[in-house]
Every structure is written in structure tokens, then in C-alpha cells.
PDB file of N, CA and C in Angstrom:
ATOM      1  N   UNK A   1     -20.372  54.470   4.016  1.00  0.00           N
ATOM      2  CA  UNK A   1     -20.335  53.156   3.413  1.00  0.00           C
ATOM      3  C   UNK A   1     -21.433  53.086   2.369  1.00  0.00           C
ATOM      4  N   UNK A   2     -21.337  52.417   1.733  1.00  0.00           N
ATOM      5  CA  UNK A   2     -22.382  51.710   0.760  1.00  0.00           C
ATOM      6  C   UNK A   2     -22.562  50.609   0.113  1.00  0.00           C
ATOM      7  N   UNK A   3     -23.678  50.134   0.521  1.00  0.00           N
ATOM      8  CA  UNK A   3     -24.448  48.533   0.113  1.00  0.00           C
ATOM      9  C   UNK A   3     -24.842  49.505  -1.263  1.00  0.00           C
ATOM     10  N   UNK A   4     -24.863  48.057  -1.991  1.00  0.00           N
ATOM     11  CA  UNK A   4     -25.325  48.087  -3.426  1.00  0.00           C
ATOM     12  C   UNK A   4     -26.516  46.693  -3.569  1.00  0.00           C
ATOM     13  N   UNK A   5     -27.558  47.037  -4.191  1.00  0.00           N
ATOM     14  CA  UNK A   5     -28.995  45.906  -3.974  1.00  0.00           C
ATOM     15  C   UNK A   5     -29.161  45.785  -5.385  1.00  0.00           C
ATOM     16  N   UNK A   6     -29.269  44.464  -6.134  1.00  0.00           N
ATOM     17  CA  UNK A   6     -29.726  44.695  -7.508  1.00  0.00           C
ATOM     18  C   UNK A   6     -30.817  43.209  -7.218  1.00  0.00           C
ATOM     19  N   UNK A   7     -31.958  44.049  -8.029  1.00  0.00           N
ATOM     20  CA  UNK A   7     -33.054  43.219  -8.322  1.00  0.00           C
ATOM     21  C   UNK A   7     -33.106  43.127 -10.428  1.00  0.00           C
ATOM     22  N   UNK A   8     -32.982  41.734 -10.778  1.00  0.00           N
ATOM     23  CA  UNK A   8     -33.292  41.889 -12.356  1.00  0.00           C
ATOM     24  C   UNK A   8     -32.012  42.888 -12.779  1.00  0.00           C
ATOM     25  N   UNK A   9     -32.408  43.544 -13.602  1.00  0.00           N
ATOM     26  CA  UNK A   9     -31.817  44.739 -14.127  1.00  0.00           C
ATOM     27  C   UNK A   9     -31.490  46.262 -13.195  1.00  0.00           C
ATOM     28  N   UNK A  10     -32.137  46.293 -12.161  1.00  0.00           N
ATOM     29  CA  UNK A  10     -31.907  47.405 -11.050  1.00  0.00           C
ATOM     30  C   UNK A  10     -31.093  47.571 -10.426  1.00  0.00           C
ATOM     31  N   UNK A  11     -30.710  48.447 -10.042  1.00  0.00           N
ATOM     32  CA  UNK A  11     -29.660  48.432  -8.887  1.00  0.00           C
ATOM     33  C   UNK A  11     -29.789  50.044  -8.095  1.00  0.00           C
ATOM     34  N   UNK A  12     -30.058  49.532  -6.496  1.00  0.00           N
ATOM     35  CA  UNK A  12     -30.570  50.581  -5.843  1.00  0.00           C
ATOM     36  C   UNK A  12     -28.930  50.627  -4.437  1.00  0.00           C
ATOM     37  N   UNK A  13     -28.793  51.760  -3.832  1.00  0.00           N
ATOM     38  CA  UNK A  13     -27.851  51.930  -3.011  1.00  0.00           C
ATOM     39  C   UNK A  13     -28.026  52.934  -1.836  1.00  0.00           C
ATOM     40  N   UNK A  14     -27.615  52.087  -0.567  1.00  0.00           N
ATOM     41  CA  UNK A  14     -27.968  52.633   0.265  1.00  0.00           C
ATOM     42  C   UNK A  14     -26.430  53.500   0.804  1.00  0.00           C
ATOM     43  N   UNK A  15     -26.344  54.557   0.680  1.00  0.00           N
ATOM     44  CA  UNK A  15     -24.671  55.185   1.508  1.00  0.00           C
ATOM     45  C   UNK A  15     -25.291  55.754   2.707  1.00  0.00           C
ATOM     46  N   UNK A  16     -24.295  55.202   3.476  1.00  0.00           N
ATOM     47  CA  UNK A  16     -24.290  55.813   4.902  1.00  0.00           C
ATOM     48  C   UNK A  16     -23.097  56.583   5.099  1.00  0.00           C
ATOM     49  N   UNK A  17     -23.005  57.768   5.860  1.00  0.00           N
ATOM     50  CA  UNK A  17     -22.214  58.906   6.110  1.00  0.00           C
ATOM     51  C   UNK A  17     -22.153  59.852   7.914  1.00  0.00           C
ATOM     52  N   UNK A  18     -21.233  60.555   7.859  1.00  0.00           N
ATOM     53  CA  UNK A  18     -21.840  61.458   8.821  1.00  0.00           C
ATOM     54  C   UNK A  18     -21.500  63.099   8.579  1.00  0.00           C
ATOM     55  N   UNK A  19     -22.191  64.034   8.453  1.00  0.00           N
ATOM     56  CA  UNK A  19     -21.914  65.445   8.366  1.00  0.00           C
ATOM     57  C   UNK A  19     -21.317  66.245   9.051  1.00  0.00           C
ATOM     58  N   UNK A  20     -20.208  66.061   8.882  1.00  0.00           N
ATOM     59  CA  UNK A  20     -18.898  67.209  10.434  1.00  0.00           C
ATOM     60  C   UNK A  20     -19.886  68.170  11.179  1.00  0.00           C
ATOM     61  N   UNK A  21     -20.280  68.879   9.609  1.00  0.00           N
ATOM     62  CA  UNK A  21     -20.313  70.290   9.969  1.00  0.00           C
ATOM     63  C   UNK A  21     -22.028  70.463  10.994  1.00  0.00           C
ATOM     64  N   UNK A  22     -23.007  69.535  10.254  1.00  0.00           N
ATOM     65  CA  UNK A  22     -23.979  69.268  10.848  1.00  0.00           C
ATOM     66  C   UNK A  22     -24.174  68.866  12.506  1.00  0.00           C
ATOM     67  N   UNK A  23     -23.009  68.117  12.270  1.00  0.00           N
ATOM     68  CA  UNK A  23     -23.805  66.749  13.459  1.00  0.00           C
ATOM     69  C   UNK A  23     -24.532  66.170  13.165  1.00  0.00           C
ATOM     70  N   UNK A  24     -24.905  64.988  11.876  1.00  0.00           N
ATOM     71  CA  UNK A  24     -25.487  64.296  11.845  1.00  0.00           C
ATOM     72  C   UNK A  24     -25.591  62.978  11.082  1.00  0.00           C
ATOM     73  N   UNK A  25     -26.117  62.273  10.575  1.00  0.00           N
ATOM     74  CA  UNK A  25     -25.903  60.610  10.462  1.00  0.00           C
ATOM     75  C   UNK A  25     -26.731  61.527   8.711  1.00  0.00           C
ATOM     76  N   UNK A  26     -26.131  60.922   7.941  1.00  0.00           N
ATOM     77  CA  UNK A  26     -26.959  61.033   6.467  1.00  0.00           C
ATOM     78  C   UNK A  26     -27.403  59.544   6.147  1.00  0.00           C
ATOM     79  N   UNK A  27     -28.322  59.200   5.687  1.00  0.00           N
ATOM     80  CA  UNK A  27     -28.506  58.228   4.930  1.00  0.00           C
ATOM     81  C   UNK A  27     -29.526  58.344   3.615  1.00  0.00           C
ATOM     82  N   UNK A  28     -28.304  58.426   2.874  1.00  0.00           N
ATOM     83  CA  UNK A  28     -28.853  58.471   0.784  1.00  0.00           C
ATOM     84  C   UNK A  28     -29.121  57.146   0.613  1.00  0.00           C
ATOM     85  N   UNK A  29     -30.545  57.430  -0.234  1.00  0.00           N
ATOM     86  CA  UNK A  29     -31.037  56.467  -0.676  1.00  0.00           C
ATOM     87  C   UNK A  29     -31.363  56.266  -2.380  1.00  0.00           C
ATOM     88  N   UNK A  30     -30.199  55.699  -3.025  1.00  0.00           N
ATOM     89  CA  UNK A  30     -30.524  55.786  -4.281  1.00  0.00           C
ATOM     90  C   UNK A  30     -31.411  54.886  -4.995  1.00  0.00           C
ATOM     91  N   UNK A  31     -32.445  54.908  -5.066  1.00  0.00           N
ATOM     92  CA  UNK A  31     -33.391  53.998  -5.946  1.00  0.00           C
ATOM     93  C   UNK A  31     -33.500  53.721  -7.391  1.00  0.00           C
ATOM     94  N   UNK A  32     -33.568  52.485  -8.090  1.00  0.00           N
ATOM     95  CA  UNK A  32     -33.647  52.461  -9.446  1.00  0.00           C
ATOM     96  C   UNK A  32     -34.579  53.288  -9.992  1.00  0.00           C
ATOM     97  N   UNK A  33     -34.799  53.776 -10.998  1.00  0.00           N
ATOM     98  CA  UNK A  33     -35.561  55.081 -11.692  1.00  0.00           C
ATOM     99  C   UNK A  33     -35.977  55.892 -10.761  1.00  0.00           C
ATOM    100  N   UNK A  34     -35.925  56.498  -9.266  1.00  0.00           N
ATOM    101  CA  UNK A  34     -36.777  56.951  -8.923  1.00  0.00           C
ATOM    102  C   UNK A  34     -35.793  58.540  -8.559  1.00  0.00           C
ATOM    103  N   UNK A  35     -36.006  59.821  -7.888  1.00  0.00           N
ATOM    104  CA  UNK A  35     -35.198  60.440  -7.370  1.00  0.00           C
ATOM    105  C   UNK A  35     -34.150  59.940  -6.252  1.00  0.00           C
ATOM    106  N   UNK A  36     -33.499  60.665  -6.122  1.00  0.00           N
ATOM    107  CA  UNK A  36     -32.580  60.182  -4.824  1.00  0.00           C
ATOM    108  C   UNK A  36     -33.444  60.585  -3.526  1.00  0.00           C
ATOM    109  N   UNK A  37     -33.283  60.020  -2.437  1.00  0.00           N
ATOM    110  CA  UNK A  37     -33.818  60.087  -0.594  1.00  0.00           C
ATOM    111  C   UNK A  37     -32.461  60.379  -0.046  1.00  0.00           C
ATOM    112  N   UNK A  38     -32.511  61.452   0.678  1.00  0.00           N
ATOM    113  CA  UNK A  38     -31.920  61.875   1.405  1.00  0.00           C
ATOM    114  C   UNK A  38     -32.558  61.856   3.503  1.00  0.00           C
ATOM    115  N   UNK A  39     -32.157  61.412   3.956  1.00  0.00           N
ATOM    116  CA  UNK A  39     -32.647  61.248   5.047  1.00  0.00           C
ATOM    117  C   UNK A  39     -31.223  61.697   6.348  1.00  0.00           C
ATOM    118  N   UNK A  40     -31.873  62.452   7.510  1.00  0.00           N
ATOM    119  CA  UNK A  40     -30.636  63.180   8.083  1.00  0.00           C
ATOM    120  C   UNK A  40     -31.011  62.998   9.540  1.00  0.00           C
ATOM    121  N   UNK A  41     -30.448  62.442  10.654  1.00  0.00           N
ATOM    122  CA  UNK A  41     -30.727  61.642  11.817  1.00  0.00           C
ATOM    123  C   UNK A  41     -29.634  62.844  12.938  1.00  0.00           C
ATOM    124  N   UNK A  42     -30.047  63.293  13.389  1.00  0.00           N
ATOM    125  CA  UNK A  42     -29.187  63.798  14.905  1.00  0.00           C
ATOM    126  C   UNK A  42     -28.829  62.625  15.864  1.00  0.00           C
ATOM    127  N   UNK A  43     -29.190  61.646  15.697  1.00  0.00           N
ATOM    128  CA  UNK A  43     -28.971  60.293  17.164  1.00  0.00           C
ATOM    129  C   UNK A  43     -28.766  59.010  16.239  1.00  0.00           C
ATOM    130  N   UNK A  44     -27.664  58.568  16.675  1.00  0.00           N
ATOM    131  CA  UNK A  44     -27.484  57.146  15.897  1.00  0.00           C
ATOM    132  C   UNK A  44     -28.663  56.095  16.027  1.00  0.00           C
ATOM    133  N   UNK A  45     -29.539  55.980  16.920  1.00  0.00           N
ATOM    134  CA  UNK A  45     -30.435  55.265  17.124  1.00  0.00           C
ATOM    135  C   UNK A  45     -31.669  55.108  16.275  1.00  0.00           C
ATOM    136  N   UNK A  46     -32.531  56.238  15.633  1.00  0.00           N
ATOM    137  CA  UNK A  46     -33.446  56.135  15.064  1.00  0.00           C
ATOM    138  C   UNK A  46     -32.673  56.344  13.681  1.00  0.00           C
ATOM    139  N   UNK A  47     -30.653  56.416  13.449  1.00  0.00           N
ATOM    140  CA  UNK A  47     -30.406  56.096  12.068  1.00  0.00           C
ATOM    141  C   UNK A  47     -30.254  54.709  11.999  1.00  0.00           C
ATOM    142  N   UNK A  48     -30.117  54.117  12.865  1.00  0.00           N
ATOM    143  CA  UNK A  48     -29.688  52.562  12.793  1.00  0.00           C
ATOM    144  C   UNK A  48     -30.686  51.975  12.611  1.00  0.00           C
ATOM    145  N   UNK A  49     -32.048  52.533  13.148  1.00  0.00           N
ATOM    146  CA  UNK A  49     -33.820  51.669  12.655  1.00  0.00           C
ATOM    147  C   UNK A  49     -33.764  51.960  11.797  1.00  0.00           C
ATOM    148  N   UNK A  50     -33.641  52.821  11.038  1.00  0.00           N
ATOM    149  CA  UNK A  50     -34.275  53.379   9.787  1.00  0.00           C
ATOM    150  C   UNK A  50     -33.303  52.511   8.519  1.00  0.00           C
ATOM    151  N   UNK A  51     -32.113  52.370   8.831  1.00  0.00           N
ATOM    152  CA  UNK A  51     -31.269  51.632   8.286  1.00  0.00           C
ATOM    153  C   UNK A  51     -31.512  50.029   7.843  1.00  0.00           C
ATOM    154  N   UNK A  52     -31.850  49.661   9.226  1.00  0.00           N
ATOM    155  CA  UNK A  52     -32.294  47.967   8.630  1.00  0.00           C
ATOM    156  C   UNK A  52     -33.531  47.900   8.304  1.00  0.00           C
ATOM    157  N   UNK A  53     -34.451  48.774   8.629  1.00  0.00           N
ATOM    158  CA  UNK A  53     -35.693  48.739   8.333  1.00  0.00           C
ATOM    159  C   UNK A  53     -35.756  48.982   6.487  1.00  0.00           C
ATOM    160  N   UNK A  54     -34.571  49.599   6.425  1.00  0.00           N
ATOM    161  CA  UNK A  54     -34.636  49.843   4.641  1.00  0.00           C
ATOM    162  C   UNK A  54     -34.399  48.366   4.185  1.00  0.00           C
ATOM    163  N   UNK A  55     -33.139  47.851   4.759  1.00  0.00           N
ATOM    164  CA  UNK A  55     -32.646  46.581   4.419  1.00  0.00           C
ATOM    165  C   UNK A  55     -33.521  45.602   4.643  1.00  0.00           C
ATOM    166  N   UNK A  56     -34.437  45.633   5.938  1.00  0.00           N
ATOM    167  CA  UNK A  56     -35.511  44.746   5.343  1.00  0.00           C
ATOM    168  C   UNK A  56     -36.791  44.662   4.384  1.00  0.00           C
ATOM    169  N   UNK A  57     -36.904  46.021   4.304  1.00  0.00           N
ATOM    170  CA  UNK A  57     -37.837  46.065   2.830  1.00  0.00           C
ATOM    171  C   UNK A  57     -37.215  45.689   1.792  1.00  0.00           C
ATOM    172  N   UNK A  58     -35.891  46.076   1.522  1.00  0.00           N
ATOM    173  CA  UNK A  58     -35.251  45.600   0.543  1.00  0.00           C
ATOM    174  C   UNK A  58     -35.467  44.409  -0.039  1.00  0.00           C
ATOM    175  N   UNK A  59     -35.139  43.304   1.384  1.00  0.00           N
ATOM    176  CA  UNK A  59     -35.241  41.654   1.169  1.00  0.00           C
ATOM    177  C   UNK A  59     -37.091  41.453   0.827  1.00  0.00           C
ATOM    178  N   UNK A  60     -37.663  41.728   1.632  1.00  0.00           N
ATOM    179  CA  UNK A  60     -38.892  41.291   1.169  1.00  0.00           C
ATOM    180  C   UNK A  60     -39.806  41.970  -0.382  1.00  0.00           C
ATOM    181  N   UNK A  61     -38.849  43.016  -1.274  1.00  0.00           N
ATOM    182  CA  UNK A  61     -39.409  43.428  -2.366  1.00  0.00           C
ATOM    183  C   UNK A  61     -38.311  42.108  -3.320  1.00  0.00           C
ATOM    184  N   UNK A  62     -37.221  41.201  -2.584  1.00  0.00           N
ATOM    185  CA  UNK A  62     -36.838  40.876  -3.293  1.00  0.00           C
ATOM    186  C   UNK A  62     -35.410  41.182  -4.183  1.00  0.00           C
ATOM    187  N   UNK A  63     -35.334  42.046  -3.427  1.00  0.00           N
ATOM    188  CA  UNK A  63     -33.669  42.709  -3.762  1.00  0.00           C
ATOM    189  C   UNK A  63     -32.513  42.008  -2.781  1.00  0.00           C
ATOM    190  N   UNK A  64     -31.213  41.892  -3.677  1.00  0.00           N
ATOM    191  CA  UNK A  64     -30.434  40.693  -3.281  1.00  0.00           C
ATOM    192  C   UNK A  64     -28.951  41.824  -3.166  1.00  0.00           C
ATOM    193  N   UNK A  65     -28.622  41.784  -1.657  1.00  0.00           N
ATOM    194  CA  UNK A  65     -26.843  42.476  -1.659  1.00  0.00           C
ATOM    195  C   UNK A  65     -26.375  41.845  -2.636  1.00  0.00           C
ATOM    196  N   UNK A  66     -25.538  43.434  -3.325  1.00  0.00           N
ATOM    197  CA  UNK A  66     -24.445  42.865  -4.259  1.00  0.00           C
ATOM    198  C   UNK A  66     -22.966  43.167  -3.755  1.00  0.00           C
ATOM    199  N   UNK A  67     -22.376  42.371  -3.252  1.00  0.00           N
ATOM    200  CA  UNK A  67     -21.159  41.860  -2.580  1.00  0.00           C
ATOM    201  C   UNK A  67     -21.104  42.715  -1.582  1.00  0.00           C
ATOM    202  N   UNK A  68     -19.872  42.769  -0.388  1.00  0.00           N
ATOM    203  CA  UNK A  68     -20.317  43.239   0.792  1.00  0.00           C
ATOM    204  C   UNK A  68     -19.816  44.834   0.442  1.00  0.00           C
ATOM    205  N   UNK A  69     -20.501  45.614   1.537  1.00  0.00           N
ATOM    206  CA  UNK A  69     -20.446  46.886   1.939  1.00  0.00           C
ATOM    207  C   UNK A  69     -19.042  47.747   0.954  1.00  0.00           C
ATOM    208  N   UNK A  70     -19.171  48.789   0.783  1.00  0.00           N
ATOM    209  CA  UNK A  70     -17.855  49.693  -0.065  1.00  0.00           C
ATOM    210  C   UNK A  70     -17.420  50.859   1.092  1.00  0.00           C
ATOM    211  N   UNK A  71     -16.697  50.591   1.675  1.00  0.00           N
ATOM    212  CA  UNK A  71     -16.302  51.559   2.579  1.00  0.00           C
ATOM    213  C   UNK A  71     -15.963  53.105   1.315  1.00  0.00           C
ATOM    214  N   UNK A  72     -16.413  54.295   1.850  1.00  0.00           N
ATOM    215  CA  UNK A  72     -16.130  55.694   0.975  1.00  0.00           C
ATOM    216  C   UNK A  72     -14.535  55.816   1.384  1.00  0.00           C
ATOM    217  N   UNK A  73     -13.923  56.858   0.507  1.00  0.00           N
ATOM    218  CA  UNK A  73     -12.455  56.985   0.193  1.00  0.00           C
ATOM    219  C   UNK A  73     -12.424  57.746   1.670  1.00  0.00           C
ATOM    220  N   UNK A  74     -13.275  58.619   1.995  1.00  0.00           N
ATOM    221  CA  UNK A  74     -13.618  59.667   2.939  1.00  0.00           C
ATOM    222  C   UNK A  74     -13.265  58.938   4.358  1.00  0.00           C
ATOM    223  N   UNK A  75     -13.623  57.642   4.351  1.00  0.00           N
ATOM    224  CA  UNK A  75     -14.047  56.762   5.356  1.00  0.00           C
ATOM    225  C   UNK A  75     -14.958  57.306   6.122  1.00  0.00           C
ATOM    226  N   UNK A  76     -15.481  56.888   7.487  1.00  0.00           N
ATOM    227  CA  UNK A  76     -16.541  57.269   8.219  1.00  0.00           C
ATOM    228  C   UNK A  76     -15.832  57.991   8.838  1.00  0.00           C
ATOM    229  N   UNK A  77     -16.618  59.412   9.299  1.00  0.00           N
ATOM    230  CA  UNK A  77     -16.116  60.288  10.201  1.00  0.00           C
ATOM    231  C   UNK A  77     -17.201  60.800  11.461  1.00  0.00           C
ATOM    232  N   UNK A  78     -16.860  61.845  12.068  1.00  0.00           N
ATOM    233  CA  UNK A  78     -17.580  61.855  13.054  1.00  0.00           C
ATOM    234  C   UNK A  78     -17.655  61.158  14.590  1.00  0.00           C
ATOM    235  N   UNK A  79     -18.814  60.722  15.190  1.00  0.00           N
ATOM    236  CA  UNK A  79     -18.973  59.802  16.317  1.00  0.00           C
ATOM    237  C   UNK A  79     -18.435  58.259  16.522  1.00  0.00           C
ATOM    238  N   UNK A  80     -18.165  57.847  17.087  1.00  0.00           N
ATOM    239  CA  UNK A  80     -17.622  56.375  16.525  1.00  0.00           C
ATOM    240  C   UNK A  80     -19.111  55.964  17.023  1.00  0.00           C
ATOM    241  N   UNK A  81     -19.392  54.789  16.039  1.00  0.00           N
ATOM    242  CA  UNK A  81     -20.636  53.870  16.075  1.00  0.00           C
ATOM    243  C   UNK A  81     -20.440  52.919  17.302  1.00  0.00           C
TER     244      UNK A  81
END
């Protein structure tokens, strides 16, 4: 999936995924000007903190969801949540 966050002129995106081949939870983090974050979780649990914990930095730097969630063409695969 992917949330899209625009602050001003920015626009930063969080995609969430899961890796067949891995076993594991991805979460890309695309930031306005900055490199991309790649972050890779074996246990849904410390991906699901790490997840709102982004979303709440998000809100408190001031960044506003831009319309709801984009499910990928791929859809979610893997473990069911």
C-alpha cells in the first residue's frame, strides 16, 4: 500500500509491502529531497510500531494525508495482517 503526505510543495510516501522470497514486511520510505529508506521487519509487530510511529512524526512535522491509502497493482501478499 501507499499513503502519500504532502507538506507545502513536498510530498513524501510511505509503501508498505511484503517480500515472498524473504519473509519479510518492507517498509519504503520516500522523503521529499532526501534518499529513499528502506526498512525490512521479520515480525509484523515491530513493522506495525515503526509504521505509525512514522505516521506520527509525520503529523507533528506537520504533514497532511493526501487522500486515503493506494492499494499496489501487486496487492498485499504474504502473511495475512
Amino acid at each position: 500500500m501507499i499513503w502519500i503526505f504532502r507538506r507545502d510543495d513536498e510530498v513524501t510516501r510511505l509503501e508498505t509491502s511484503f517480500d515472498d522470497e524473504a519473509g519479510e514486511f518492507v517498509l519504503r520510505i520516500v522523503w521529499a529531497h532526501q534518499p529513499v529508506e528502506v526498512e525490512r521487519f521479520k515480525d509484523i509487530a515491530p513493522f506495525d510500531a515503526r509504521t505509525q510511529e512514522l505516521e506520527q512524526r509525520l503529523a507533528r512535522e506537520q504533514w497532511i494525508q493526501d487522500g486515503p491509502p493506494i492499494l499496489m497493482p501487486d496487492g498485499w501478499r504474504g502473511p495475512s495482517r
